[in-house]
Protein backbone atom coordinates (compact mmCIF):
# COMPACT_ATOMS: atom_id res chain seq x y z
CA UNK A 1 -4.01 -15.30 -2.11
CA UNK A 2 -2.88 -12.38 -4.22
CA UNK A 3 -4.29 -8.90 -4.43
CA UNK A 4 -3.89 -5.97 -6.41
CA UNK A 5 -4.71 -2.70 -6.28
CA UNK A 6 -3.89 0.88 -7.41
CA UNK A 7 -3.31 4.84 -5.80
CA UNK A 8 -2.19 7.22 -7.11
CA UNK A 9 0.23 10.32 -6.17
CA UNK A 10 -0.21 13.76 -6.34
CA UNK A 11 2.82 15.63 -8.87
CA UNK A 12 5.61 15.98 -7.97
CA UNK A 13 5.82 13.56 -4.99
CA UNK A 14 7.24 10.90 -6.68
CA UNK A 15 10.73 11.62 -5.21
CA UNK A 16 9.23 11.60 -1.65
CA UNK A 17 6.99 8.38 -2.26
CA UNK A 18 10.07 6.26 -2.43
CA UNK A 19 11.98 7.83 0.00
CA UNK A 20 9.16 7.21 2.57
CA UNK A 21 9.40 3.48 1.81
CA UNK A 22 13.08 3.19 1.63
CA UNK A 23 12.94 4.42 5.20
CA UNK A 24 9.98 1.96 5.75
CA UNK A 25 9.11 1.72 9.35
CA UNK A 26 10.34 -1.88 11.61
CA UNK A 27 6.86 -1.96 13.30
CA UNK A 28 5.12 -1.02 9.60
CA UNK A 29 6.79 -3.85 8.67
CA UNK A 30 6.57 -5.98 11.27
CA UNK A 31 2.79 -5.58 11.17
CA UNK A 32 2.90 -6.27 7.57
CA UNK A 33 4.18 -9.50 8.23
CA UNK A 34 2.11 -10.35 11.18
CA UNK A 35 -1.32 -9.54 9.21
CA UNK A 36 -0.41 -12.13 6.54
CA UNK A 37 1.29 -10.03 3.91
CA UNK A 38 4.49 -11.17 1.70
CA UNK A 39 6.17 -10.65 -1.35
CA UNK A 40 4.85 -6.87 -0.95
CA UNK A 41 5.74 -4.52 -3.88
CA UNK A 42 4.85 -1.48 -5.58
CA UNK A 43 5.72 -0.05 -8.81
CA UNK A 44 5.13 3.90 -10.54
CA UNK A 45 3.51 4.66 -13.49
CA UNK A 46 5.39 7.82 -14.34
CA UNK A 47 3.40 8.99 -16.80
CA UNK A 48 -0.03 8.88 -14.84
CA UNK A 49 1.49 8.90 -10.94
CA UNK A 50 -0.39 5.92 -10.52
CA UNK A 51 0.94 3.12 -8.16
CA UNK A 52 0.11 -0.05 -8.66
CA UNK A 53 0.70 -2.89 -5.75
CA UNK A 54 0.83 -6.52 -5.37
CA UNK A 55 0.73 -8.49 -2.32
CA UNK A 56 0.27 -12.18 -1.32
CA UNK A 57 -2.07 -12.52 2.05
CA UNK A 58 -2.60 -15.37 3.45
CA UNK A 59 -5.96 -14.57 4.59
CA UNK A 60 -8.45 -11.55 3.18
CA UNK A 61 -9.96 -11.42 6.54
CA UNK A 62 -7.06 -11.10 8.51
CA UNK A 63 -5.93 -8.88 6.16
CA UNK A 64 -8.39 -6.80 6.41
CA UNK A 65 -8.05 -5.95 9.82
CA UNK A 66 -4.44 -4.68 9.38
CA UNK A 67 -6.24 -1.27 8.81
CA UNK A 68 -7.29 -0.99 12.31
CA UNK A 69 -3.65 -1.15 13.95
CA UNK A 70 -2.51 1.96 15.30
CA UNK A 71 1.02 1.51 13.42
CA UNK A 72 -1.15 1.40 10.38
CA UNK A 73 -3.21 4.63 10.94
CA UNK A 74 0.44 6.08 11.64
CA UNK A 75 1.41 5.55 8.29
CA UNK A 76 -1.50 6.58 6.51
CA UNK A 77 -1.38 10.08 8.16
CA UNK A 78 2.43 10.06 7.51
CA UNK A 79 1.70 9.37 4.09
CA UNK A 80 -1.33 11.37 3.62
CA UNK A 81 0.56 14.81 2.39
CA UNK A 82 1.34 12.97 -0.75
CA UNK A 83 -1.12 10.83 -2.45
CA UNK A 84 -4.50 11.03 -2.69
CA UNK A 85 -6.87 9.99 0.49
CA UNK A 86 -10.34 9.31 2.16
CA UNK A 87 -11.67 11.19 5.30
CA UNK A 88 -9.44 8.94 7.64
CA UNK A 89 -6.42 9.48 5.61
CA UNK A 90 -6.44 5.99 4.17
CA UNK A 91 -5.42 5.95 0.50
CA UNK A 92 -7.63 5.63 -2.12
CA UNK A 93 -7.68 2.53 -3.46
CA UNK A 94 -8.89 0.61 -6.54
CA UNK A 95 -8.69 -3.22 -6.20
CA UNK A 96 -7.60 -4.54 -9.57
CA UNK A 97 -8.78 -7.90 -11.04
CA UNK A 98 -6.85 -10.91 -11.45
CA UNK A 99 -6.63 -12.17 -14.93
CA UNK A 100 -3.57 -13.89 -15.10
CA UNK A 101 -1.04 -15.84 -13.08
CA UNK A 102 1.99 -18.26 -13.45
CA UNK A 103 3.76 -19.61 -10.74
């Protein structure tokens, strides 16, 4: 299954976006992985600051609860200084629709 989705970044924190996830964290990862998620990437709009991801899961459910892992929650308040974010620090997110794919 493949899912995508945008954020977007407040100005000037474009620097310290991909710096952050350069220096992604083993367990961040390692829960990535163990939730189902692959092929995990993220690209910049410059012009807007929007990000846009792309991820294959291999289950929405199990995806899903990804967000409750205390590694994850780590991460979002880590990240929270630099992108815009709900109450619980989680980052806003847009799902995007699907309207083409070739393997």
């Amino acid at each position: 299954m493949i899912k995508g989705f945008k954020m977007k970044l407040y100005e000037g924190m474009e620097q310290e976006y991909i710096k952050r996830h350069n220096e992604l964290w083993p367990e961040m990862i390692d829960m990535i992985h163990a939730y189902g998620g692959k092929n995990y990437s993220i690209f910049l709009d410059r012009e807007t600051n929007t990000l846009f991801g792309y991820i294959e899961i291999l289950d929405e459910e199990l995806w899903a609860q990804a967000a409750d892992t205390a590694i994850n929650r780590q991460w979002w308040d880590y990240m929270a200084d630099i992108m815009e974010t709900n109450p619980d620090n989680s980052p806003v997110t847009e799902d995007l629709q699907l309207v083409f794919h070739l393997d």
